[in-house]
PDB file of N, CA and C in Angstrom:
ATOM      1  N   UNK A   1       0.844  -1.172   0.000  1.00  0.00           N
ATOM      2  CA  UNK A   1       0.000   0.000   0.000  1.00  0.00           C
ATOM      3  C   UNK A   1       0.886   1.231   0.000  1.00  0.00           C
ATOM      4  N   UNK A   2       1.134   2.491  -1.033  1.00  0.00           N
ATOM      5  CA  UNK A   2       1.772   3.529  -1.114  1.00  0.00           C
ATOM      6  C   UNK A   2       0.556   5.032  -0.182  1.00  0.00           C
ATOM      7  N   UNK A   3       1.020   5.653   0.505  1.00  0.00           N
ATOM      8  CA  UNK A   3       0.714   6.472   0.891  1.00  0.00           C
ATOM      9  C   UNK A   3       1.069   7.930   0.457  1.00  0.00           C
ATOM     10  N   UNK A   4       0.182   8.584  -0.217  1.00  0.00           N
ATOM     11  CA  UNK A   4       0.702   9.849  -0.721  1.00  0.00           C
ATOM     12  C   UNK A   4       0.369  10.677   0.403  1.00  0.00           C
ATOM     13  N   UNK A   5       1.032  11.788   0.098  1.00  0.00           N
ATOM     14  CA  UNK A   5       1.200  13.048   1.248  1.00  0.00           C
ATOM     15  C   UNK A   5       0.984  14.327   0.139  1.00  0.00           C
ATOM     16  N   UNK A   6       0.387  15.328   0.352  1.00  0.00           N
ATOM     17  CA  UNK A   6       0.055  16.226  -0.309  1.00  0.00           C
ATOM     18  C   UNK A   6       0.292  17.332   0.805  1.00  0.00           C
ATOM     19  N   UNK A   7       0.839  18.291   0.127  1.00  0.00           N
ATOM     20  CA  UNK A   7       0.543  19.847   0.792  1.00  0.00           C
ATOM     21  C   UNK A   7      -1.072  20.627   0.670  1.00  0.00           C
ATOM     22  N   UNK A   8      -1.047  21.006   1.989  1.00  0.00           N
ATOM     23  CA  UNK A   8      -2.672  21.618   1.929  1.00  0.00           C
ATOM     24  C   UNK A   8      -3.204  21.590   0.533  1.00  0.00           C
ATOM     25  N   UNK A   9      -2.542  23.491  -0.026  1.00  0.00           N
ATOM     26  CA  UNK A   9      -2.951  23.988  -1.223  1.00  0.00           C
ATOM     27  C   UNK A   9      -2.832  22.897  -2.016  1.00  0.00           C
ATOM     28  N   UNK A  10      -1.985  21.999  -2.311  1.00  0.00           N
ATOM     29  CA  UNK A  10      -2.358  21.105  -3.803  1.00  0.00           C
ATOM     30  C   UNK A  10      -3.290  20.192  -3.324  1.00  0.00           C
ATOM     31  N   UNK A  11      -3.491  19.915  -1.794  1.00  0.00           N
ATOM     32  CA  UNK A  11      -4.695  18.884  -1.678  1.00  0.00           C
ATOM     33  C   UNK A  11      -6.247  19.617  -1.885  1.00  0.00           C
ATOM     34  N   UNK A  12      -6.155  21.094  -2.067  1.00  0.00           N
ATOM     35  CA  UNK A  12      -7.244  22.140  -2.249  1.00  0.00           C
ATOM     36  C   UNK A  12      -7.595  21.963  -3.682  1.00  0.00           C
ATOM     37  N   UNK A  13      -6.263  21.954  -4.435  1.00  0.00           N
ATOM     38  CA  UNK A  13      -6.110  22.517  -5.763  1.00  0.00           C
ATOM     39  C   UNK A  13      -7.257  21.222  -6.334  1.00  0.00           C
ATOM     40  N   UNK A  14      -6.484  20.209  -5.893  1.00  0.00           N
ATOM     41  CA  UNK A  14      -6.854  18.648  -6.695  1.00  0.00           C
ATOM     42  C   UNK A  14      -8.444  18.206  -5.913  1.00  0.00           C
ATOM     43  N   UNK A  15      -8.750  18.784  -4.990  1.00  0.00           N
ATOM     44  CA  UNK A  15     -10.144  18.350  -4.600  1.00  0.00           C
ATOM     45  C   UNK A  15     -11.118  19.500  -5.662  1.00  0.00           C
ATOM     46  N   UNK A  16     -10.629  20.673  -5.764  1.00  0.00           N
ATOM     47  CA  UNK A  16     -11.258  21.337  -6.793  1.00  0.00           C
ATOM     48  C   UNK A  16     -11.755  20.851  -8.459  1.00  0.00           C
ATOM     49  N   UNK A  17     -10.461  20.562  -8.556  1.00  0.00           N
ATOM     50  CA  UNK A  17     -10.408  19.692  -9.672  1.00  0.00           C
ATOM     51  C   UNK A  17     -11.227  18.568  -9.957  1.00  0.00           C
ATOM     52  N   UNK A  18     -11.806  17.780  -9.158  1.00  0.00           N
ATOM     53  CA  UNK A  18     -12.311  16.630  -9.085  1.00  0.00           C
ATOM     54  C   UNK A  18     -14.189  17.704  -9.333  1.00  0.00           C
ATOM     55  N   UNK A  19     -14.347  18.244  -8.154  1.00  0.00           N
ATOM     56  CA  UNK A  19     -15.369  18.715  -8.513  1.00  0.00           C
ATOM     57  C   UNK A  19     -15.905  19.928  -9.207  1.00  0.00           C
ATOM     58  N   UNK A  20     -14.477  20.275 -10.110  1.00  0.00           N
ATOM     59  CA  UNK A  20     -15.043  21.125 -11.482  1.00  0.00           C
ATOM     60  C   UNK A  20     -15.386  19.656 -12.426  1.00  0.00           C
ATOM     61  N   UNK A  21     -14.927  18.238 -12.512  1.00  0.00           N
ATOM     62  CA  UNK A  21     -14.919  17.717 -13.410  1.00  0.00           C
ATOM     63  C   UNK A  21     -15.992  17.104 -13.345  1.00  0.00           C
ATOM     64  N   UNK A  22     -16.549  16.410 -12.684  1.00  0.00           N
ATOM     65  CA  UNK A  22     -17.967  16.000 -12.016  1.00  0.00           C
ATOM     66  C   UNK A  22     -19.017  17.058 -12.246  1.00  0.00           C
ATOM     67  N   UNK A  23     -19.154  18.277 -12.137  1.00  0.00           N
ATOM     68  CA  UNK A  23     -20.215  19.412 -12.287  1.00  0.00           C
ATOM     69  C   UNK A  23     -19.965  18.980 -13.650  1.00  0.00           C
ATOM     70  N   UNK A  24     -18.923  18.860 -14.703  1.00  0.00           N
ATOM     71  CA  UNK A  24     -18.607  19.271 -16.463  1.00  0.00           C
ATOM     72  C   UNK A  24     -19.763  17.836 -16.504  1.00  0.00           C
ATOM     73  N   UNK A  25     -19.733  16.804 -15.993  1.00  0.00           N
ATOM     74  CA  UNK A  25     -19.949  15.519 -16.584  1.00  0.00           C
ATOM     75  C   UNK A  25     -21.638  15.599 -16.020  1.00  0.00           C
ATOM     76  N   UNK A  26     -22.216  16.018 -15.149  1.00  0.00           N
ATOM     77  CA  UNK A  26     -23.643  16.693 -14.602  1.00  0.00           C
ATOM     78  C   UNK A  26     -23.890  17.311 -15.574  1.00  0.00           C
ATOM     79  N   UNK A  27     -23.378  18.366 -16.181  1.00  0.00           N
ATOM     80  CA  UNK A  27     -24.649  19.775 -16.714  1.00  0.00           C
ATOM     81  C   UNK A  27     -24.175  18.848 -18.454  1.00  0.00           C
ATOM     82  N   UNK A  28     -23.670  17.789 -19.088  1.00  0.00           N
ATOM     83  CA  UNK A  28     -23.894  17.372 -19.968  1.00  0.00           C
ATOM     84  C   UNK A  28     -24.983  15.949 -19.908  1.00  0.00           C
ATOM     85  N   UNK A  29     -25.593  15.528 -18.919  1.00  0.00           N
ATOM     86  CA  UNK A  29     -26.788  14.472 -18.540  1.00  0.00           C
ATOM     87  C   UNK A  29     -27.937  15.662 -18.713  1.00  0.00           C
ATOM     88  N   UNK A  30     -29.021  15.043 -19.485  1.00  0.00           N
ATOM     89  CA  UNK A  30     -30.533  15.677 -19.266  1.00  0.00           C
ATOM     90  C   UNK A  30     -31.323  15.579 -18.403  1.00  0.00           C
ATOM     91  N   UNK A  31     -31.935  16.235 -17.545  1.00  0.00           N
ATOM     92  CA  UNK A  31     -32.874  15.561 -16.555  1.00  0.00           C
ATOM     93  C   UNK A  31     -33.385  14.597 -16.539  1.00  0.00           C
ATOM     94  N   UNK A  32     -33.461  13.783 -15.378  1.00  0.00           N
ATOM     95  CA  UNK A  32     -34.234  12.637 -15.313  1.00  0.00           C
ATOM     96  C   UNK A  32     -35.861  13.208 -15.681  1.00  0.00           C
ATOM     97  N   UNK A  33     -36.256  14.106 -14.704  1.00  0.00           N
ATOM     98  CA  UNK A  33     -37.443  14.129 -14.634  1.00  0.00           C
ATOM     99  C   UNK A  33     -37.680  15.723 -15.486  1.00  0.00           C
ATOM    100  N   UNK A  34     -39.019  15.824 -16.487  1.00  0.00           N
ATOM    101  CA  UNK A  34     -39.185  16.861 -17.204  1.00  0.00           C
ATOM    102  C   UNK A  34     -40.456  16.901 -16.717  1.00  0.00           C
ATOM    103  N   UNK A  35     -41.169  18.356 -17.584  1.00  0.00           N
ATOM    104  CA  UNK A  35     -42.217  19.137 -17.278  1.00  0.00           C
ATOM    105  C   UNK A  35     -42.838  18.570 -18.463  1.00  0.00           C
ATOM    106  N   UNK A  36     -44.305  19.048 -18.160  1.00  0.00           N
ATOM    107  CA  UNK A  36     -45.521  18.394 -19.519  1.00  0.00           C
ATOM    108  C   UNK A  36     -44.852  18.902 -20.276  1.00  0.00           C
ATOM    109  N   UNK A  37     -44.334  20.190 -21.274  1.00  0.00           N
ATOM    110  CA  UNK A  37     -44.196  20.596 -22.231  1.00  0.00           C
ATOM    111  C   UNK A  37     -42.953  20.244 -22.615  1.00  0.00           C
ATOM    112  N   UNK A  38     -42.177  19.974 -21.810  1.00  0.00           N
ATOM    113  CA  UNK A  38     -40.864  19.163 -22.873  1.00  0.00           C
ATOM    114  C   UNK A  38     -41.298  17.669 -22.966  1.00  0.00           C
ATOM    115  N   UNK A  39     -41.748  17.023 -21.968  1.00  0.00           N
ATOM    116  CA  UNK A  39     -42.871  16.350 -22.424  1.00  0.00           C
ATOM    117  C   UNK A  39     -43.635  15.522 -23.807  1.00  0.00           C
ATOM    118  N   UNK A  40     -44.153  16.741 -24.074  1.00  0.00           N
ATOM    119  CA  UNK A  40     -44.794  16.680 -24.830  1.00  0.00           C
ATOM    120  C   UNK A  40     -43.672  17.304 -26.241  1.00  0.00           C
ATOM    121  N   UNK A  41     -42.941  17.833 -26.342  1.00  0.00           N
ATOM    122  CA  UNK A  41     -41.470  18.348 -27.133  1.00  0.00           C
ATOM    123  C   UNK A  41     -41.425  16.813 -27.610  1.00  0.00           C
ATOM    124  N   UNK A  42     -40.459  16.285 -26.791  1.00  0.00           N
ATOM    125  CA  UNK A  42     -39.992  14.711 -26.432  1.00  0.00           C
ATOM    126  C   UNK A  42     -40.873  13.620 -27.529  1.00  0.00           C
ATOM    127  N   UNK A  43     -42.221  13.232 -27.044  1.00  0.00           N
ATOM    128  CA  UNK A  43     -42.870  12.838 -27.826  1.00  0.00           C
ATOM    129  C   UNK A  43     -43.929  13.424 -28.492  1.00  0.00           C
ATOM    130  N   UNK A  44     -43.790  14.788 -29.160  1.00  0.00           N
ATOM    131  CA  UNK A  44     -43.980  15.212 -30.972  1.00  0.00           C
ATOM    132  C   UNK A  44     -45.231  15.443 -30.704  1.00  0.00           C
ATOM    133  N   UNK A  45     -45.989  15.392 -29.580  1.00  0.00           N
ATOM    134  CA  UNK A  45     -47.042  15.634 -29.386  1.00  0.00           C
ATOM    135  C   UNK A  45     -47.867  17.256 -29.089  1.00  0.00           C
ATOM    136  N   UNK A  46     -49.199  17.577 -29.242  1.00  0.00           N
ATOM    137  CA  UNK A  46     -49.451  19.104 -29.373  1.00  0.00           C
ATOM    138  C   UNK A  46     -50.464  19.223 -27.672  1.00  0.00           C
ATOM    139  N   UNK A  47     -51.160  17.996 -27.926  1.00  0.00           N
ATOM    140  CA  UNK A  47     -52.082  18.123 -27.011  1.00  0.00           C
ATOM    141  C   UNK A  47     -51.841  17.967 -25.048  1.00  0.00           C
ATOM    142  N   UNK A  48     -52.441  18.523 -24.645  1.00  0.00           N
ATOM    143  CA  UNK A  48     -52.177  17.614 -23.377  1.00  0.00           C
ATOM    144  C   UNK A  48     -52.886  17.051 -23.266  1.00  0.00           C
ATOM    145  N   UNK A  49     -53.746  16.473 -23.717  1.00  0.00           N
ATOM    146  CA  UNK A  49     -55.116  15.441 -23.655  1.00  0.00           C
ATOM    147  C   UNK A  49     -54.599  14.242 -23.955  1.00  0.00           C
ATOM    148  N   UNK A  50     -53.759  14.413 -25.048  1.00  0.00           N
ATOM    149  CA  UNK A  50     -53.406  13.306 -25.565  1.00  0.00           C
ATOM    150  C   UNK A  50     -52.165  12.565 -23.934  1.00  0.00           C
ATOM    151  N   UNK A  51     -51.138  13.899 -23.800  1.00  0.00           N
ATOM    152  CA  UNK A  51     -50.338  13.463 -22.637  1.00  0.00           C
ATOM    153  C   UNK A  51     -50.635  12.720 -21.710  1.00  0.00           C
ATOM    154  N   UNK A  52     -52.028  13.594 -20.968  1.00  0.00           N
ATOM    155  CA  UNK A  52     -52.952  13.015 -19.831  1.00  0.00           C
ATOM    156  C   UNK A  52     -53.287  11.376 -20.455  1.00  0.00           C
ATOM    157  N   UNK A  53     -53.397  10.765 -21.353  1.00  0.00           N
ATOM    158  CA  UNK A  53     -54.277   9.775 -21.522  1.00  0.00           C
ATOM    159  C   UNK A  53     -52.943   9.257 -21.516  1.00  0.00           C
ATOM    160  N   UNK A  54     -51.952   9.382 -22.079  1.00  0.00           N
ATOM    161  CA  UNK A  54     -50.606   8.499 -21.779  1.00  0.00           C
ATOM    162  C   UNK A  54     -50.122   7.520 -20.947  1.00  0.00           C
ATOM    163  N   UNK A  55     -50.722   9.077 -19.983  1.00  0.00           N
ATOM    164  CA  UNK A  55     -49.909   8.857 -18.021  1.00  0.00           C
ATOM    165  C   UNK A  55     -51.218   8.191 -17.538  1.00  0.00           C
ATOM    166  N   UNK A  56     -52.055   8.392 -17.584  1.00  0.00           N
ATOM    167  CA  UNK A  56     -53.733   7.411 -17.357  1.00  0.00           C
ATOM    168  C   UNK A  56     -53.434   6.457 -17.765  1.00  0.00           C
ATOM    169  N   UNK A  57     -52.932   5.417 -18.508  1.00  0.00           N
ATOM    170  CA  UNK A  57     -52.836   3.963 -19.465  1.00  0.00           C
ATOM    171  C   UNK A  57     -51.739   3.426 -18.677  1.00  0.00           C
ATOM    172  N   UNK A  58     -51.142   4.510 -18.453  1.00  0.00           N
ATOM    173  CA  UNK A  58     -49.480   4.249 -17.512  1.00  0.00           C
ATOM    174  C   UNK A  58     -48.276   3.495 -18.524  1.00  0.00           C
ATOM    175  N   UNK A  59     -48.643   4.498 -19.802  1.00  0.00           N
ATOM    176  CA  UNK A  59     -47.791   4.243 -20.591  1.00  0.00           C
ATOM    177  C   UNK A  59     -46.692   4.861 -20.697  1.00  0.00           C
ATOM    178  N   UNK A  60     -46.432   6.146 -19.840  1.00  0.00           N
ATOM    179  CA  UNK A  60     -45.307   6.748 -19.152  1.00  0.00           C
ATOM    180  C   UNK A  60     -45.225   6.911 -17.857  1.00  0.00           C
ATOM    181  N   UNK A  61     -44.014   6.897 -17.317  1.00  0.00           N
ATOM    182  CA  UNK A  61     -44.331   7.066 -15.977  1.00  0.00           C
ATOM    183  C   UNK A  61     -43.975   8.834 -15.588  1.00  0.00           C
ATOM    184  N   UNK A  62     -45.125   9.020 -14.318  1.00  0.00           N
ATOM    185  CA  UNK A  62     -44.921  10.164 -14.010  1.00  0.00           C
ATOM    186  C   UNK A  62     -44.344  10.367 -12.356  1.00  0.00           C
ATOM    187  N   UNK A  63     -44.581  11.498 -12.155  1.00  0.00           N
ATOM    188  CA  UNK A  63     -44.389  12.326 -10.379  1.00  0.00           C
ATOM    189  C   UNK A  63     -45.528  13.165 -10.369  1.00  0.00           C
ATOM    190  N   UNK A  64     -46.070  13.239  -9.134  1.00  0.00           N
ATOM    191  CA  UNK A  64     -47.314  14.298  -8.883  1.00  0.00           C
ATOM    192  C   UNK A  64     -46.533  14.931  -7.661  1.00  0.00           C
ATOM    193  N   UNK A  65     -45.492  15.309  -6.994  1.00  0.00           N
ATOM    194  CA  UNK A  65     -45.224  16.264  -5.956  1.00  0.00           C
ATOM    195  C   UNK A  65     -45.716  17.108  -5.760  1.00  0.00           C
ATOM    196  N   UNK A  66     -46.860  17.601  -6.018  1.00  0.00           N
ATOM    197  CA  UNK A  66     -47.571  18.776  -5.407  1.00  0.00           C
ATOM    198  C   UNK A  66     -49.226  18.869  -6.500  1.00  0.00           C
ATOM    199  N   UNK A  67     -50.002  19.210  -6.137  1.00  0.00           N
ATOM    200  CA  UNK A  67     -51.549  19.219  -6.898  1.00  0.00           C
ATOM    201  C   UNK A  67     -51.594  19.365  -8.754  1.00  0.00           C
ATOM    202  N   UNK A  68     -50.317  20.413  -8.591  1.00  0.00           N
ATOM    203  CA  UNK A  68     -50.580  20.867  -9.944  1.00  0.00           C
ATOM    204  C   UNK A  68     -49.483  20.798 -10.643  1.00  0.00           C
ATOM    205  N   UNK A  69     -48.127  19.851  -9.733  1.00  0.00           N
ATOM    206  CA  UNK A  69     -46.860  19.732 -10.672  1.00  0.00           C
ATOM    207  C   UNK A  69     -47.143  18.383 -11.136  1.00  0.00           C
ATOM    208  N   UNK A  70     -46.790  17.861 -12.573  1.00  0.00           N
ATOM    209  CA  UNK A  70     -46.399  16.760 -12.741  1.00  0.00           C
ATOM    210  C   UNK A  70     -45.587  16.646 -13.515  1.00  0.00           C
ATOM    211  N   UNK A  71     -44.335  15.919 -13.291  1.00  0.00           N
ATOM    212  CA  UNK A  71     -43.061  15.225 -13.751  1.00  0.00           C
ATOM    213  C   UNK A  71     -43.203  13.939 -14.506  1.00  0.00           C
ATOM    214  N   UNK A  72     -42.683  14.085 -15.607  1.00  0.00           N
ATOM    215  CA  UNK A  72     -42.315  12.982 -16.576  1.00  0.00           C
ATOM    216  C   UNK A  72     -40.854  12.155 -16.639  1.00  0.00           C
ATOM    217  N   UNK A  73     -40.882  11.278 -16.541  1.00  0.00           N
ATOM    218  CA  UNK A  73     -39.819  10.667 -16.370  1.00  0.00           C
ATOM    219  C   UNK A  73     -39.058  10.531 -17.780  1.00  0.00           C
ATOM    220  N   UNK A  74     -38.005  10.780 -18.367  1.00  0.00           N
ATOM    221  CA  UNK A  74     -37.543  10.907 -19.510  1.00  0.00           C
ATOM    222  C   UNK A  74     -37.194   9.462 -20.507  1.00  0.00           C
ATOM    223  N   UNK A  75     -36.899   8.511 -19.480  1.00  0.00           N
ATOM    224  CA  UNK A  75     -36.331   7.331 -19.596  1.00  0.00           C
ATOM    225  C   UNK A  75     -37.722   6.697 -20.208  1.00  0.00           C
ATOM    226  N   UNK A  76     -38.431   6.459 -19.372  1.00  0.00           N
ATOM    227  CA  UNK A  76     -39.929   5.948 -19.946  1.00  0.00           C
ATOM    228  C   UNK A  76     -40.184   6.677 -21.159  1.00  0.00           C
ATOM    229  N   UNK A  77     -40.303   7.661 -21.077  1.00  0.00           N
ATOM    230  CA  UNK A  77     -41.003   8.621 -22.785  1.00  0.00           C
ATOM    231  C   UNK A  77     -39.996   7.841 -23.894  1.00  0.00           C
ATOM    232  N   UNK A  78     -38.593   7.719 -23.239  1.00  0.00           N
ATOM    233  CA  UNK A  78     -38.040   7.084 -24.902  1.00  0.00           C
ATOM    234  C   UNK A  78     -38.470   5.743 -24.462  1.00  0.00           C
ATOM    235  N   UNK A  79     -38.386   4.867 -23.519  1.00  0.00           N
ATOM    236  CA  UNK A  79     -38.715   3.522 -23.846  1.00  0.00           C
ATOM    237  C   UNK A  79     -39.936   3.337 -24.367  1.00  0.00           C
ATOM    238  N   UNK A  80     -41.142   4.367 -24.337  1.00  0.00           N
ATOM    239  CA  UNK A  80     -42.609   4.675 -25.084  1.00  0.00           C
ATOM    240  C   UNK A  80     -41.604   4.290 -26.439  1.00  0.00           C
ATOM    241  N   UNK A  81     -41.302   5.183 -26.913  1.00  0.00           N
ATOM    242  CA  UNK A  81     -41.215   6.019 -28.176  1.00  0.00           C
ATOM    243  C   UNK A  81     -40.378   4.884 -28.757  1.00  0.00           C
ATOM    244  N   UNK A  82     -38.877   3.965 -28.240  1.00  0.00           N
ATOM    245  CA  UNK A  82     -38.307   2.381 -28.588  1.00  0.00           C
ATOM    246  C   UNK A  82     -39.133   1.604 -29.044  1.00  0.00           C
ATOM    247  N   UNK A  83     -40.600   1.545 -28.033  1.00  0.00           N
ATOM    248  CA  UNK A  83     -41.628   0.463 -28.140  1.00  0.00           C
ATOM    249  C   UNK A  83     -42.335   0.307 -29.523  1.00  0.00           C
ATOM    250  N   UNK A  84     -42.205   1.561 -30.547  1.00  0.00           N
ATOM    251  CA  UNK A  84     -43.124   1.626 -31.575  1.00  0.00           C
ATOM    252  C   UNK A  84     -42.181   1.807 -32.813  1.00  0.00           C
ATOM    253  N   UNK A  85     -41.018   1.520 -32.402  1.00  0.00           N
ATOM    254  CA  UNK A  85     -39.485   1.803 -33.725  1.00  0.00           C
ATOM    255  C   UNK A  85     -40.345   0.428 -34.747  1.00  0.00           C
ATOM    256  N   UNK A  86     -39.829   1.088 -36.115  1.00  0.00           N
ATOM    257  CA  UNK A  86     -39.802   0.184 -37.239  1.00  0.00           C
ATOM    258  C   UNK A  86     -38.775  -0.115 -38.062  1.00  0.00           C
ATOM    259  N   UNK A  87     -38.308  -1.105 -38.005  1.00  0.00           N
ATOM    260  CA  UNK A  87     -37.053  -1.217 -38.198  1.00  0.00           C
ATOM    261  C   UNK A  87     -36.999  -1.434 -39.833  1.00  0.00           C
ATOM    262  N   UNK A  88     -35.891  -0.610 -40.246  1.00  0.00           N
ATOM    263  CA  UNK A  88     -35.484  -0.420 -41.826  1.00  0.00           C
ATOM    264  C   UNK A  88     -35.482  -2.074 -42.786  1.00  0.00           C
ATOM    265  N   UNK A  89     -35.973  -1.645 -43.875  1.00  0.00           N
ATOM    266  CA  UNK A  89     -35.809  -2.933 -44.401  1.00  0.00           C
ATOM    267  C   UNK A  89     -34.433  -3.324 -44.882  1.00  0.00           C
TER     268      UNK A  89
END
């Protein structure tokens, strides 16, 4: 087992480092969870009627955290959207 020893400042410098690189590799992931209208962006859709009947069938999954928020889960909308691929001849 090797034991490194670092001086403060470079043990400052290099913990910085780690979490500028981690934030870079975060703000390039999309949210897990979206709003009806990207939503509805996502899958090409105009209506929210149509959305609502989606999340009713429980053909996407959602979040209700509060009366009037609801969250779409992003992962589900493409595994929707996988489910209906036609594959090239």
């Amino acid at each position: 087992m090797q034991v490194v020893c670092l001086q403060e400042e470079a043990f400052y410098a290099l913990f910085d480092k780690v979490v500028e690189h981690i934030e870079s590799k975060r703000k390039d992931m999309p949210p897990k969870w979206v709003d009806g209208e990207e939503a509805m962006s996502l899958l090409n859709i105009k209506s929210t009627t149509t959305l609502q009947k989606l999340r009713d069938e429980g053909k996407i999954r959602f979040s209700q955290p509060q009366k009037k928020i609801i969250l779409y889960d992003r992962d589900s909308i493409n595994e929707y959207i996988e489910k209906y691929v036609r594959e090239t001849f």
